[in-house]
N, C-alpha and C. Protein backbone atom coordinates (compact mmCIF):
# COMPACT_ATOMS: atom_id res chain seq x y z
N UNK A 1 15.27 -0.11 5.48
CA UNK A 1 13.90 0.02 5.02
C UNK A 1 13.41 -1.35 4.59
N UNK A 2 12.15 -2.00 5.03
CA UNK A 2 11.93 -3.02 4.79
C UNK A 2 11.03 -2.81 3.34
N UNK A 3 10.87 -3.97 2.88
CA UNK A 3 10.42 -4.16 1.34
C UNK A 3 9.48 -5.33 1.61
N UNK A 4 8.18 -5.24 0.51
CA UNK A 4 7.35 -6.01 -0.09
C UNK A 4 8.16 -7.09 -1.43
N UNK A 5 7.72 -8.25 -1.80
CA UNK A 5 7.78 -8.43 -2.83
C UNK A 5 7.36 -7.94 -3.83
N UNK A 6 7.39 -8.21 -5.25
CA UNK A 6 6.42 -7.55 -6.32
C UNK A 6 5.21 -7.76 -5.83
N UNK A 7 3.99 -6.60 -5.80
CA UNK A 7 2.55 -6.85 -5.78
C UNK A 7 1.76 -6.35 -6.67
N UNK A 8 0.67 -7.19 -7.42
CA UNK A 8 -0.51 -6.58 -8.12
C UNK A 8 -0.87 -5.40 -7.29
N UNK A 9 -0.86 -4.16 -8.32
CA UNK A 9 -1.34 -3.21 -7.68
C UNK A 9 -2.82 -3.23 -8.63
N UNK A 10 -4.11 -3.27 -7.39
CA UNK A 10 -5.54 -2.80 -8.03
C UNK A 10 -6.07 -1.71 -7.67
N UNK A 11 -6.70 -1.10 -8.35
CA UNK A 11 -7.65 0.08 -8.11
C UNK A 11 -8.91 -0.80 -7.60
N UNK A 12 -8.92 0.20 -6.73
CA UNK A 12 -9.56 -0.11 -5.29
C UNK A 12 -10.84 0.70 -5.19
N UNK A 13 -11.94 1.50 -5.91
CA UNK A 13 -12.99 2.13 -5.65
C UNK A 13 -13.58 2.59 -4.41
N UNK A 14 -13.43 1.33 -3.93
CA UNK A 14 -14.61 1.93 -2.76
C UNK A 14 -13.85 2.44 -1.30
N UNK A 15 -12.52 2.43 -1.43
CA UNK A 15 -11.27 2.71 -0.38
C UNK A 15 -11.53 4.89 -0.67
N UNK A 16 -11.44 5.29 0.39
CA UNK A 16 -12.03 7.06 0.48
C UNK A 16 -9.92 7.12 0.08
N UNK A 17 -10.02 8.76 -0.42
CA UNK A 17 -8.50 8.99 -0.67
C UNK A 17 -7.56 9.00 0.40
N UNK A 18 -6.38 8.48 -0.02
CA UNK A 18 -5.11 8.55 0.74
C UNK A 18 -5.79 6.97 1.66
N UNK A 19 -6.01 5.87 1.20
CA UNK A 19 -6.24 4.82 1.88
C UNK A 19 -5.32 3.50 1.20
N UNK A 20 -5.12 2.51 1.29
CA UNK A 20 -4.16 1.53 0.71
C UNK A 20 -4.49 0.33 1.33
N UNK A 21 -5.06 -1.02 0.66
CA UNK A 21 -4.95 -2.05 1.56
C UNK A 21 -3.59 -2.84 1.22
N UNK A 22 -3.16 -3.70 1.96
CA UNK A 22 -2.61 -5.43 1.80
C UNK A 22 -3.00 -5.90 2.81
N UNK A 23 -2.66 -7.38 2.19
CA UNK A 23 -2.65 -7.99 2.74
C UNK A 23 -2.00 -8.30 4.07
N UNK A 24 -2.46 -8.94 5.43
CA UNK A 24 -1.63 -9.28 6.59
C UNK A 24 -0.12 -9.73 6.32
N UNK A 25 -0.56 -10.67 5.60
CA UNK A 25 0.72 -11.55 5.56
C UNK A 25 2.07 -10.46 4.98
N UNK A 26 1.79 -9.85 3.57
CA UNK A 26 2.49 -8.60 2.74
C UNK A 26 3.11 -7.72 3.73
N UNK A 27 2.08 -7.17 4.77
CA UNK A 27 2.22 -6.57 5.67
C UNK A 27 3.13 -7.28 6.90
N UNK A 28 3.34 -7.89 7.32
CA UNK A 28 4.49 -8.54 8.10
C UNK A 28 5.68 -8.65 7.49
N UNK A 29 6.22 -8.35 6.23
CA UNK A 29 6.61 -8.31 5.45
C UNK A 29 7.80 -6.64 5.82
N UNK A 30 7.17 -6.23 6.08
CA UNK A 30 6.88 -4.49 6.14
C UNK A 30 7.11 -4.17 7.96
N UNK A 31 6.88 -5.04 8.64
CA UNK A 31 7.34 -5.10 9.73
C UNK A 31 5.83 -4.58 10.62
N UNK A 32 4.75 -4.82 9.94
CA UNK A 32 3.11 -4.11 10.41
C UNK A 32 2.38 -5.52 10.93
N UNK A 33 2.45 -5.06 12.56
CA UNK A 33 1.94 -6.12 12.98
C UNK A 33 -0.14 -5.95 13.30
N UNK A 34 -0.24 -4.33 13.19
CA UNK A 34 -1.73 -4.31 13.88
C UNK A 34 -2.81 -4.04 12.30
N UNK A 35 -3.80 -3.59 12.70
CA UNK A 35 -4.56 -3.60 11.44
C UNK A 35 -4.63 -2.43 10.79
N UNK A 36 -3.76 -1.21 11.73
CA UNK A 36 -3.84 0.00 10.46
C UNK A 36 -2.77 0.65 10.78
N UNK A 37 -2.12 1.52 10.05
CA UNK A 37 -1.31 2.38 10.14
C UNK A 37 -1.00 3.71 9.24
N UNK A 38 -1.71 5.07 10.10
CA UNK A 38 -1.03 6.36 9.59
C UNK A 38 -0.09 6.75 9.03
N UNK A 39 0.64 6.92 7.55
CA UNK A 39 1.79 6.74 7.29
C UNK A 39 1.96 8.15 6.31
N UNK A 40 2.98 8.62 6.26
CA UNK A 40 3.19 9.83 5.29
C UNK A 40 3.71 8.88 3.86
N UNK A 41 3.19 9.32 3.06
CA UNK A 41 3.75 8.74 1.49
C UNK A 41 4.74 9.89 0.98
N UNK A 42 6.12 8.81 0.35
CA UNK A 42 7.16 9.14 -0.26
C UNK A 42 6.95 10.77 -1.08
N UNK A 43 5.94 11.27 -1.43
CA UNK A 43 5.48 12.37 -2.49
C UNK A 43 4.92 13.37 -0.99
N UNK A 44 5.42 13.12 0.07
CA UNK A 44 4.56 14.15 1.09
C UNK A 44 3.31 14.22 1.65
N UNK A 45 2.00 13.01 1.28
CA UNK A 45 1.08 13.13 1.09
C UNK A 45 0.42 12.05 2.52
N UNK A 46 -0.12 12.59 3.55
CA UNK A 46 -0.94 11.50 4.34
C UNK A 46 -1.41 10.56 3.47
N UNK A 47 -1.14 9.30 4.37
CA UNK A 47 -1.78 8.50 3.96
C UNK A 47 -2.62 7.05 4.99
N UNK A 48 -3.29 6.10 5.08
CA UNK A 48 -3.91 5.25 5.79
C UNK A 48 -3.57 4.02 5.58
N UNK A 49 -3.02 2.99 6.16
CA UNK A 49 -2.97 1.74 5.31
C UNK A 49 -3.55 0.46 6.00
N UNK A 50 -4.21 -0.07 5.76
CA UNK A 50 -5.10 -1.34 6.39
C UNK A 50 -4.76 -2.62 6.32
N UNK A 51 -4.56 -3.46 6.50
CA UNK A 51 -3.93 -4.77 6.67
C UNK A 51 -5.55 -5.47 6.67
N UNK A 52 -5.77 -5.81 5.40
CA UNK A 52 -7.33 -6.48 5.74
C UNK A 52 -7.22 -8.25 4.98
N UNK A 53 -7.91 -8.57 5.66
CA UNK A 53 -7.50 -10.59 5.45
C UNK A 53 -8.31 -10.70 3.93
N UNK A 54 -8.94 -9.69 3.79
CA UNK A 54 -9.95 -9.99 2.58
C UNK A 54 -9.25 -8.81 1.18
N UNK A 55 -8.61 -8.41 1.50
CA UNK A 55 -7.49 -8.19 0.29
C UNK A 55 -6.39 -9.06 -0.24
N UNK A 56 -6.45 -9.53 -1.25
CA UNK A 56 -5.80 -10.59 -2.23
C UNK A 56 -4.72 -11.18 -1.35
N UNK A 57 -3.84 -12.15 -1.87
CA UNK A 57 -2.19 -12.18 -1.26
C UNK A 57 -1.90 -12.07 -1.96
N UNK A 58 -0.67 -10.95 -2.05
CA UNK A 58 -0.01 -10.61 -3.89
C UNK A 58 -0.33 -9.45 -3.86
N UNK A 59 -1.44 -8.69 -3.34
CA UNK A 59 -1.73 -7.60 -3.88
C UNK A 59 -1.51 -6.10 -2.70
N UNK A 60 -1.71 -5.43 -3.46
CA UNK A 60 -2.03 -3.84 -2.77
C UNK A 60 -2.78 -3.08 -3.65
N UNK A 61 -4.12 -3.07 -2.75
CA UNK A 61 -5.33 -2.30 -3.59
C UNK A 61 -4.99 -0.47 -3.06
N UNK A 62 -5.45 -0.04 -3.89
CA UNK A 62 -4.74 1.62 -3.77
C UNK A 62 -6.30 2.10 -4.38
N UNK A 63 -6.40 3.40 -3.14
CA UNK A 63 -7.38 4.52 -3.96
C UNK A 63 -7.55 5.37 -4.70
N UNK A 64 -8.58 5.60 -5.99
CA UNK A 64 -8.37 5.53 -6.98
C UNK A 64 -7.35 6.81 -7.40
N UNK A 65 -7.35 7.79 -6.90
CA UNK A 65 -6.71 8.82 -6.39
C UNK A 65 -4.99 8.55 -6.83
N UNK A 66 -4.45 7.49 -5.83
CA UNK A 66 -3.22 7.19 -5.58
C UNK A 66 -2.78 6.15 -6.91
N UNK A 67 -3.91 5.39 -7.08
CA UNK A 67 -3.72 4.66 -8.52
C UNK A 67 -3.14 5.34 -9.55
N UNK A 68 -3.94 6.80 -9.62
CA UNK A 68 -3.94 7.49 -11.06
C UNK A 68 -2.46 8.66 -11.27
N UNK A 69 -2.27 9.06 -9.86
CA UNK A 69 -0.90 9.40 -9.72
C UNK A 69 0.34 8.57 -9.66
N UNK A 70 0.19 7.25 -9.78
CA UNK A 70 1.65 6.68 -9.59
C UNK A 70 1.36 6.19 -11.12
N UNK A 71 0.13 6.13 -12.25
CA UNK A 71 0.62 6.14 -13.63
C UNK A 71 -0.44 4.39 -14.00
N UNK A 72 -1.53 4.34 -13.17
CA UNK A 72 -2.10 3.18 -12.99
C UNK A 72 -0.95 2.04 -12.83
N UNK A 73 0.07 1.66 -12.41
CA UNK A 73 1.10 0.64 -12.24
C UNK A 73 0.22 -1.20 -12.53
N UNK A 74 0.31 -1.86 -13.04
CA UNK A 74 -0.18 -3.73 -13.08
C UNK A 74 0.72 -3.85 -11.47
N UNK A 75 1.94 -3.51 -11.70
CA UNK A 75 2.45 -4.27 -10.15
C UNK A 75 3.23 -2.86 -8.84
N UNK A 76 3.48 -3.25 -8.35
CA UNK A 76 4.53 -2.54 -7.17
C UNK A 76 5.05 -3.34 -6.49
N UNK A 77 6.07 -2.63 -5.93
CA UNK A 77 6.70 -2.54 -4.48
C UNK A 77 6.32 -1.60 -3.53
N UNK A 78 5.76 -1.96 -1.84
CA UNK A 78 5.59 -1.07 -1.14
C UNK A 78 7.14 -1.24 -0.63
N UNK A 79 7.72 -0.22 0.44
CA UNK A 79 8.27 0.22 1.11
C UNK A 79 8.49 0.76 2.31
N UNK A 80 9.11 0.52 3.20
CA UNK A 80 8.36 1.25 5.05
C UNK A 80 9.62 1.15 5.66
N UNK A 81 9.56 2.61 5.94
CA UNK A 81 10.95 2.50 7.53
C UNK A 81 10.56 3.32 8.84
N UNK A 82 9.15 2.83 9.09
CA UNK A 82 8.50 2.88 10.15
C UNK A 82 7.92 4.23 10.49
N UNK A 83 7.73 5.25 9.48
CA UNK A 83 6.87 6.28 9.25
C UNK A 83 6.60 6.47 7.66
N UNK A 84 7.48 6.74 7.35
CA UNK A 84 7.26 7.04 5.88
C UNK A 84 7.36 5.52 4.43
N UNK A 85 5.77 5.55 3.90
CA UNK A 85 5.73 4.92 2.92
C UNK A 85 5.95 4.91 1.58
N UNK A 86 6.74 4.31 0.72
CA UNK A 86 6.81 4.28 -0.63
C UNK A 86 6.46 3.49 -1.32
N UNK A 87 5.92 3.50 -2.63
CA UNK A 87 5.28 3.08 -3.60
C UNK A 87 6.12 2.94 -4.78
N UNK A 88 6.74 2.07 -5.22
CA UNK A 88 7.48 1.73 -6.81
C UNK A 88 6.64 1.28 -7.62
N UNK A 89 6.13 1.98 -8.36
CA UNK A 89 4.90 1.48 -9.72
C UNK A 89 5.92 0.30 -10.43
N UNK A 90 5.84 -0.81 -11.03
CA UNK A 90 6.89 -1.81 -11.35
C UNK A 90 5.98 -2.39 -13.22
């Protein structure tokens, strides 16, 4: 399973539920080479994740939704083994 470094996790507003950005770079990281990917989250839950150049480096913005269930987290770890995503509030 590939791993992120630690990332600022932000609440993200204007992202619709079950959406998640990082960054490209974060995202290569993760083994995500295109700009989106359908992913099931660790808790069972669809989810969307976007690779956008205009989300931080360092970070993973989360909708507000996903924010408020993992306990508002300051940082994370994402997680990926090429379907299913996880989230470590840190």
């Amino acid at each position: 399973m590939k791993s992120t470094s630690t990332l600022r996790a932000l609440r993200q507003p204007t992202l619709k539920p079950g959406q998640l950005s990082i960054h490209p770079n974060d995202g290569f990281d993760l083994g995500m080479m295109t700009t989106g990917y359908d992913v099931e989250l660790e808790d069972g839950g669809p989810a969307h994740v976007r690779l956008l150049n205009d989300c931080p480096k360092g970070c993973v913005e989360l909708c507000p939704a996903l924010f408020e269930r993992l306990g508002k987290p300051a940082h994370a770890v994402v997680k990926y083994d090429g379907s299913r995503l996880i989230i470590e509030p840190r």
